[in-house]
PDB file of N, CA and C in Angstrom:
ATOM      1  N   UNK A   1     -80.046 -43.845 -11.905  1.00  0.00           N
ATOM      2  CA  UNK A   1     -78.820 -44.506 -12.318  1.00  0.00           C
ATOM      3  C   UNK A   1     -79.033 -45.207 -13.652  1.00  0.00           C
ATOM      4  N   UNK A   2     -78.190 -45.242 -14.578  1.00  0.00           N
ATOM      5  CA  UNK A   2     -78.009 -46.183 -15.911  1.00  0.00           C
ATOM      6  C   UNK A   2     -77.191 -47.433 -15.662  1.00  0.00           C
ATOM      7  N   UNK A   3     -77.554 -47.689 -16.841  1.00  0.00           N
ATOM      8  CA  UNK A   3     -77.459 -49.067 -16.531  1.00  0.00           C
ATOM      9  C   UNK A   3     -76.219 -49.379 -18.013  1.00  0.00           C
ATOM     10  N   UNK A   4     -75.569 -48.528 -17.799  1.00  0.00           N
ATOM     11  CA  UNK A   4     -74.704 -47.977 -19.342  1.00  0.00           C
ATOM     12  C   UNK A   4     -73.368 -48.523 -18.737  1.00  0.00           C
ATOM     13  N   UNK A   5     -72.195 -49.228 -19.431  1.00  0.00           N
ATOM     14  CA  UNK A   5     -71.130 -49.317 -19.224  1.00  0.00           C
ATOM     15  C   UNK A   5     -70.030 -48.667 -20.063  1.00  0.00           C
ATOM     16  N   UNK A   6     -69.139 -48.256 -18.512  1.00  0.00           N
ATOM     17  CA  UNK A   6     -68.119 -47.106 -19.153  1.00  0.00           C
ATOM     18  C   UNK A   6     -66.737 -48.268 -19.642  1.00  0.00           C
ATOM     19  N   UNK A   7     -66.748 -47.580 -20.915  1.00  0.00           N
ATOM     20  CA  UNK A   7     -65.715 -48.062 -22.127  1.00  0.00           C
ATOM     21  C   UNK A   7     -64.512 -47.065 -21.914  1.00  0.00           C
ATOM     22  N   UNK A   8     -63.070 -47.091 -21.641  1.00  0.00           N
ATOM     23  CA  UNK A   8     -62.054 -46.793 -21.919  1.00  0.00           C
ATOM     24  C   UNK A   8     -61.919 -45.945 -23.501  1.00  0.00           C
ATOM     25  N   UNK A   9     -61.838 -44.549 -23.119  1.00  0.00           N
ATOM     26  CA  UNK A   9     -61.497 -43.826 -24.347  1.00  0.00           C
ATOM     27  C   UNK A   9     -60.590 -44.753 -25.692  1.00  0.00           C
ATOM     28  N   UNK A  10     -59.613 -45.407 -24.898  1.00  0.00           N
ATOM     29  CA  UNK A  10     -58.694 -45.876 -26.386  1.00  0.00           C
ATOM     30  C   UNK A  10     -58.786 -47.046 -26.323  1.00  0.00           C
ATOM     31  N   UNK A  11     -59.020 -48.156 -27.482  1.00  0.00           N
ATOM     32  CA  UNK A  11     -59.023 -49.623 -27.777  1.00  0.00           C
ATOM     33  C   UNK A  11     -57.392 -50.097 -27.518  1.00  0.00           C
ATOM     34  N   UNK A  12     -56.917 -51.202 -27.111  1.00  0.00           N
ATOM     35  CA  UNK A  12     -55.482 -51.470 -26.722  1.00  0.00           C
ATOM     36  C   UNK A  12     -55.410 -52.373 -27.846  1.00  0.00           C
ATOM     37  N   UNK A  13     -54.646 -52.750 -28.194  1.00  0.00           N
ATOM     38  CA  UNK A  13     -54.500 -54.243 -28.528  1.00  0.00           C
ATOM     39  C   UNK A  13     -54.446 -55.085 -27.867  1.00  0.00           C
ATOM     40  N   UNK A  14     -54.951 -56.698 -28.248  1.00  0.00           N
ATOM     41  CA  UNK A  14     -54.368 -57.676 -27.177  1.00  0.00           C
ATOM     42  C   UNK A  14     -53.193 -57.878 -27.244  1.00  0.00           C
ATOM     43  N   UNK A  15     -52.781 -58.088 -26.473  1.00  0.00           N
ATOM     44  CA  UNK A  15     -51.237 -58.846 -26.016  1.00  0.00           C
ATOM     45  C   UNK A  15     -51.472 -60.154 -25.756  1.00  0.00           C
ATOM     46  N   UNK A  16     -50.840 -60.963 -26.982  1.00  0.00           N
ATOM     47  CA  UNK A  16     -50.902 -62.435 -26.550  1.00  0.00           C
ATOM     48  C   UNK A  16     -49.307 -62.835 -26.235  1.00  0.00           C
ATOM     49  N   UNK A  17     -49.024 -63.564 -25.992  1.00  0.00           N
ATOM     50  CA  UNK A  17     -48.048 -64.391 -25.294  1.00  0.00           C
ATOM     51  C   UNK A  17     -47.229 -64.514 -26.588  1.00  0.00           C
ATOM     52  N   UNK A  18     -48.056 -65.111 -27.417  1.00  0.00           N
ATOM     53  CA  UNK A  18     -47.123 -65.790 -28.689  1.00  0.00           C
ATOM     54  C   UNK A  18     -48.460 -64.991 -30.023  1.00  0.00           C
ATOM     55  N   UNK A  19     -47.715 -64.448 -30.946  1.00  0.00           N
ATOM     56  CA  UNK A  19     -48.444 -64.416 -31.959  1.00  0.00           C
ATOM     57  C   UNK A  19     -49.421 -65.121 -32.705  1.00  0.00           C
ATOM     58  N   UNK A  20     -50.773 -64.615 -33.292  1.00  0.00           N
ATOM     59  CA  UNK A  20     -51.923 -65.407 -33.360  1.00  0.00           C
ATOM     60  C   UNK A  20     -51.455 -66.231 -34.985  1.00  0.00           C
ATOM     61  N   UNK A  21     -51.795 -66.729 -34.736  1.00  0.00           N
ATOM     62  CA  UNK A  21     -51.403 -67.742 -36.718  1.00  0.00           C
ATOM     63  C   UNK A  21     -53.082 -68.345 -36.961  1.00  0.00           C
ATOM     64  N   UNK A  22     -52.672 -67.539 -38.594  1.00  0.00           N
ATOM     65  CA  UNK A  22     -53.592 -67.743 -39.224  1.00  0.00           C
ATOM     66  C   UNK A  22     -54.034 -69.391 -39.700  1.00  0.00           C
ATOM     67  N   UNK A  23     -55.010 -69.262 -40.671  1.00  0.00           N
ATOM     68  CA  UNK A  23     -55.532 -69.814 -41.115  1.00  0.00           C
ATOM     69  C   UNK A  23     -54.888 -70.812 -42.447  1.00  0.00           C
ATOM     70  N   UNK A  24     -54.040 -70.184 -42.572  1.00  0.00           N
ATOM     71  CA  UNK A  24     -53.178 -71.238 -43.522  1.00  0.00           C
ATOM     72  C   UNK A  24     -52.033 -71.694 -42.802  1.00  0.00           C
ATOM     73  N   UNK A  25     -51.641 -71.355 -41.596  1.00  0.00           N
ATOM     74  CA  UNK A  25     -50.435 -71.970 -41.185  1.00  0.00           C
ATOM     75  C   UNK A  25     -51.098 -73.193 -40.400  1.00  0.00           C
ATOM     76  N   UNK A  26     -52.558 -73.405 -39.936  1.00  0.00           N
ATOM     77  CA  UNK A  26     -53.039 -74.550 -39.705  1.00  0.00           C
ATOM     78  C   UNK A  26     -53.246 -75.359 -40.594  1.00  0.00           C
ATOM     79  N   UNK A  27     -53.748 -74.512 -41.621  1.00  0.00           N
ATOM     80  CA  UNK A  27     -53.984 -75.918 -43.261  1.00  0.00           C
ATOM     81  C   UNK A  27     -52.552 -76.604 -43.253  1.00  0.00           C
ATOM     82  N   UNK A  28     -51.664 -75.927 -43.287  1.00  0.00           N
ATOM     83  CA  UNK A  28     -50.115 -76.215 -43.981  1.00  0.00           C
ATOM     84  C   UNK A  28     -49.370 -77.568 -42.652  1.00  0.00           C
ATOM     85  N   UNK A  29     -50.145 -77.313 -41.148  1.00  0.00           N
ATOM     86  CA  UNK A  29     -49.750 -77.967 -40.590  1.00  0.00           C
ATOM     87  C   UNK A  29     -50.741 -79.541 -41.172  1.00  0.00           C
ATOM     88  N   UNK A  30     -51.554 -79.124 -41.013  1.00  0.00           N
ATOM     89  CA  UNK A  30     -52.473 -80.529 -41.696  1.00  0.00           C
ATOM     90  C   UNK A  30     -51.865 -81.004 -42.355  1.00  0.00           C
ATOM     91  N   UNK A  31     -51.775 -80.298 -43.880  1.00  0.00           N
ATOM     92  CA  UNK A  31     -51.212 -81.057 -44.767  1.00  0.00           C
ATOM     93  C   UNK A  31     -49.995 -82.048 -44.682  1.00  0.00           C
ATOM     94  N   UNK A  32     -49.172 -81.287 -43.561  1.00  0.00           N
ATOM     95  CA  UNK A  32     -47.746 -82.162 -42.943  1.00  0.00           C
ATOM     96  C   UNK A  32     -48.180 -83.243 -42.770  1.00  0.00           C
ATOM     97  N   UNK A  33     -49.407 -83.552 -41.382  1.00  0.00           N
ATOM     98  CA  UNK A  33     -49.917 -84.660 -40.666  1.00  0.00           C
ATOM     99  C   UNK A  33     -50.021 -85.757 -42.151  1.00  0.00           C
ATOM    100  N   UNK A  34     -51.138 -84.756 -42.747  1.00  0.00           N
ATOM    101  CA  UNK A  34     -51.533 -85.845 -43.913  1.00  0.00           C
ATOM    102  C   UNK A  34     -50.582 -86.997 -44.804  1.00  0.00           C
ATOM    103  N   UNK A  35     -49.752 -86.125 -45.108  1.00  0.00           N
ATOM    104  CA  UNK A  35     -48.450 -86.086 -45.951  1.00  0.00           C
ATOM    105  C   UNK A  35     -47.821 -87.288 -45.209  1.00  0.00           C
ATOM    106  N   UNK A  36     -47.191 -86.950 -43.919  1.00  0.00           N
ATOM    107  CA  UNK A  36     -46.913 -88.295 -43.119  1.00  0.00           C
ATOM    108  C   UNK A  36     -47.455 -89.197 -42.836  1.00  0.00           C
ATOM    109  N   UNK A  37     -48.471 -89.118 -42.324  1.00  0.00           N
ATOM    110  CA  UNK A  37     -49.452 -90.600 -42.281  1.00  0.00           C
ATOM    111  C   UNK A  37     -49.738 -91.107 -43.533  1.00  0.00           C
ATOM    112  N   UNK A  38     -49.875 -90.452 -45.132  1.00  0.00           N
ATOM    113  CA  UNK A  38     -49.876 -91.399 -46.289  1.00  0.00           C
ATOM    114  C   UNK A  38     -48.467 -91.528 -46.444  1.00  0.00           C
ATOM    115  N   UNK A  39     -47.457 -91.230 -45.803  1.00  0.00           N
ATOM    116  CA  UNK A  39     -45.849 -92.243 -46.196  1.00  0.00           C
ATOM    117  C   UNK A  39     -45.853 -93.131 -45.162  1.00  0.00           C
ATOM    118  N   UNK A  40     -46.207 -93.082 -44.163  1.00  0.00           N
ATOM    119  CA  UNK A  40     -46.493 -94.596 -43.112  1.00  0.00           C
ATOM    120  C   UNK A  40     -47.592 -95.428 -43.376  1.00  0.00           C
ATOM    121  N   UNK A  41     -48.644 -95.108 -44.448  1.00  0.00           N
ATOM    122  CA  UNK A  41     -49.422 -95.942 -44.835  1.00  0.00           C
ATOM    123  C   UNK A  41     -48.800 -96.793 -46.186  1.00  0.00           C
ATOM    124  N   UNK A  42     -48.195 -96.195 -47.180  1.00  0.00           N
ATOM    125  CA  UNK A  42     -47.248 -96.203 -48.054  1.00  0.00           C
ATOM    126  C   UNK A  42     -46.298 -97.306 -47.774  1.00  0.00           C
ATOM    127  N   UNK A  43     -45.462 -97.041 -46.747  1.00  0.00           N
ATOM    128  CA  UNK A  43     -44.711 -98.028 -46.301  1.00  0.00           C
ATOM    129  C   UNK A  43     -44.731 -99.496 -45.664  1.00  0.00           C
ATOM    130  N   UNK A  44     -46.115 -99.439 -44.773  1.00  0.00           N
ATOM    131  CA  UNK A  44     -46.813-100.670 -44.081  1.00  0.00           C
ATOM    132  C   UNK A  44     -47.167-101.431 -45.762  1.00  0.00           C
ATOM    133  N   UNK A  45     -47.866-100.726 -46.832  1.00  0.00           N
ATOM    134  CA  UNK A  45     -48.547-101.722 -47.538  1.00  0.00           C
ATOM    135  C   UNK A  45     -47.005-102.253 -48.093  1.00  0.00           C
ATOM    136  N   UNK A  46     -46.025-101.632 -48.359  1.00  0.00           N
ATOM    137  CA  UNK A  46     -44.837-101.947 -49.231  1.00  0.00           C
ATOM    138  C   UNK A  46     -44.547-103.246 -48.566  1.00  0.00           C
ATOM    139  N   UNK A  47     -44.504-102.741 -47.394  1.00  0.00           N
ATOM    140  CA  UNK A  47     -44.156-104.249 -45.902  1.00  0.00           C
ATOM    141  C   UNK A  47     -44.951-105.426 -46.474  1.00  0.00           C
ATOM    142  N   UNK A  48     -46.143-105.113 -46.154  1.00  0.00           N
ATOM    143  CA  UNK A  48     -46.953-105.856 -46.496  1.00  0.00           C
ATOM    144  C   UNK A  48     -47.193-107.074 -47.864  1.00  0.00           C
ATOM    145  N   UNK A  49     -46.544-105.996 -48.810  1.00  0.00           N
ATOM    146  CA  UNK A  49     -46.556-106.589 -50.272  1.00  0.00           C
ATOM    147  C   UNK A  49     -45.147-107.707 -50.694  1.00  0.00           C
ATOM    148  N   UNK A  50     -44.130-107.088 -49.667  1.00  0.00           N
ATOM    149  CA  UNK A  50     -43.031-107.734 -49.221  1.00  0.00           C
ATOM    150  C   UNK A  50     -42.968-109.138 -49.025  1.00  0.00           C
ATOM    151  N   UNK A  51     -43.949-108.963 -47.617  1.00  0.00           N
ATOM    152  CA  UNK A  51     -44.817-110.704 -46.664  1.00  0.00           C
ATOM    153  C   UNK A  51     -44.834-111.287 -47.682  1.00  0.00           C
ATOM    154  N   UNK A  52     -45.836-110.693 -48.182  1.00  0.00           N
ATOM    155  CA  UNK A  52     -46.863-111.611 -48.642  1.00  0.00           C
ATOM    156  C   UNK A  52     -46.415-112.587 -49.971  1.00  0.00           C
ATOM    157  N   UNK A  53     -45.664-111.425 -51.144  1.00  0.00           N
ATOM    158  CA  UNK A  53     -44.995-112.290 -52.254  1.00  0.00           C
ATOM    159  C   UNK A  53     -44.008-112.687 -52.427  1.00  0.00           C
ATOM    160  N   UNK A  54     -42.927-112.185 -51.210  1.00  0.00           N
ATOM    161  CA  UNK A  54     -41.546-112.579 -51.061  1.00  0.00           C
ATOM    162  C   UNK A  54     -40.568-111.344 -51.511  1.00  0.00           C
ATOM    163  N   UNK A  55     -39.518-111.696 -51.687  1.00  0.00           N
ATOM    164  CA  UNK A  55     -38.341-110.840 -51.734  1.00  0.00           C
ATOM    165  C   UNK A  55     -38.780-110.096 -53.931  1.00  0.00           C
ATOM    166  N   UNK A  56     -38.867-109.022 -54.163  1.00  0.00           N
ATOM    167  CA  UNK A  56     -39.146-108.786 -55.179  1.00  0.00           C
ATOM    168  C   UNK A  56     -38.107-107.223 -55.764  1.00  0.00           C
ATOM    169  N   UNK A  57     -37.975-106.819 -56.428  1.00  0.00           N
ATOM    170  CA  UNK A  57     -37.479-105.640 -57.050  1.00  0.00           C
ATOM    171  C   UNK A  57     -38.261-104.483 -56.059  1.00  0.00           C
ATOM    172  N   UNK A  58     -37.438-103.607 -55.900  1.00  0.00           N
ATOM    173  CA  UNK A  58     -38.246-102.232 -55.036  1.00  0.00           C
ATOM    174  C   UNK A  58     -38.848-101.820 -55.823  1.00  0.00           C
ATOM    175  N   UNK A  59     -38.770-101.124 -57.398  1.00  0.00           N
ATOM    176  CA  UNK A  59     -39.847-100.805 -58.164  1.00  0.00           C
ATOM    177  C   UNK A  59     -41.031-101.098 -58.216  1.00  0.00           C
ATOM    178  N   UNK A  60     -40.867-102.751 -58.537  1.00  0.00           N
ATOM    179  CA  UNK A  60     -42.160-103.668 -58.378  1.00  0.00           C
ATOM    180  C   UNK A  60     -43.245-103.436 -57.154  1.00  0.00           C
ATOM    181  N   UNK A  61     -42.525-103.141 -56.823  1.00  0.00           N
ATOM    182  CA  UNK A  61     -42.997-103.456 -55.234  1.00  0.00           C
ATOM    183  C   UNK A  61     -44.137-101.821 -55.133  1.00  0.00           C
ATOM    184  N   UNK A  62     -43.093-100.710 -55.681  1.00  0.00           N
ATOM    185  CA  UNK A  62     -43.733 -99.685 -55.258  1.00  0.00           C
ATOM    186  C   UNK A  62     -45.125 -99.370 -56.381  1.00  0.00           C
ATOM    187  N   UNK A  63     -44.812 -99.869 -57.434  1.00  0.00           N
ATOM    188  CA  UNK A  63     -45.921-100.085 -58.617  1.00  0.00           C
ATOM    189  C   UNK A  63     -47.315-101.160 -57.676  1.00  0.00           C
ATOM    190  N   UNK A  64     -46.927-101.873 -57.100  1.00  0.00           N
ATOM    191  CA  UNK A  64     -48.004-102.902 -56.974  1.00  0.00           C
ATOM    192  C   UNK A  64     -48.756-102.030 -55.507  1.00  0.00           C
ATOM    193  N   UNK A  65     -47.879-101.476 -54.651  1.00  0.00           N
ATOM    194  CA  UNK A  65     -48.679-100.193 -53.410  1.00  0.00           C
ATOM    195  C   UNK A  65     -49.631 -99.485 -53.935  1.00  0.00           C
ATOM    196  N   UNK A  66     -48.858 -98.731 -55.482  1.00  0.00           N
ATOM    197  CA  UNK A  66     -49.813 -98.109 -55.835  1.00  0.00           C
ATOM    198  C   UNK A  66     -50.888 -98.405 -56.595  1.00  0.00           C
ATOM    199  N   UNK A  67     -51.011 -99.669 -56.942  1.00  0.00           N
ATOM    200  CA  UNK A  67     -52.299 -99.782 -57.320  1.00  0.00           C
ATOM    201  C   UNK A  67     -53.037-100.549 -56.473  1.00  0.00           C
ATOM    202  N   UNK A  68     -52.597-100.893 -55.193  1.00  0.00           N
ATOM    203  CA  UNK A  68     -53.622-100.936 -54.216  1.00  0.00           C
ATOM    204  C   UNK A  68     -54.010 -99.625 -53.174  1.00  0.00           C
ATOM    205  N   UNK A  69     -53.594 -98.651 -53.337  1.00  0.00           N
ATOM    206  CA  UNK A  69     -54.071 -97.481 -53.087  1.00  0.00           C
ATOM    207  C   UNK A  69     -54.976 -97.012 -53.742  1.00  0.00           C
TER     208      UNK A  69
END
């Protein structure tokens, strides 16, 4: 007896449930995550810059986030 395993003449495809997604449709989801969590980080410091110096111009405000970023 061998010790050989019998292979099916024709390769199938898999059948998945839902189509496989590549490798950039995971980057692209990242980038979303990213993208959102630096506009909720964005926004807390704006809050923050708010507290802290009082009622100011929104410009001001968004100039002074970004240079504490």
């Amino acid at each position: 007896m061998s010790d050989a395993v019998e292979h099916p003449d024709e390769v199938t495809p898999r059948e998945d449930d839902e189509p496989r997604k590549g490798v950039l449709h995971y980057l692209k989801e990242d980038i979303k995550e990213g993208v959102q969590s630096l506009k909720e980080g964005v926004t807390k410091t704006v809050e923050k810059i708010g507290e802290v110096n009082g009622p100011q111009d929104q410009n001001e405000v968004m100039v002074d986030a970004g240079s504490i970023l």
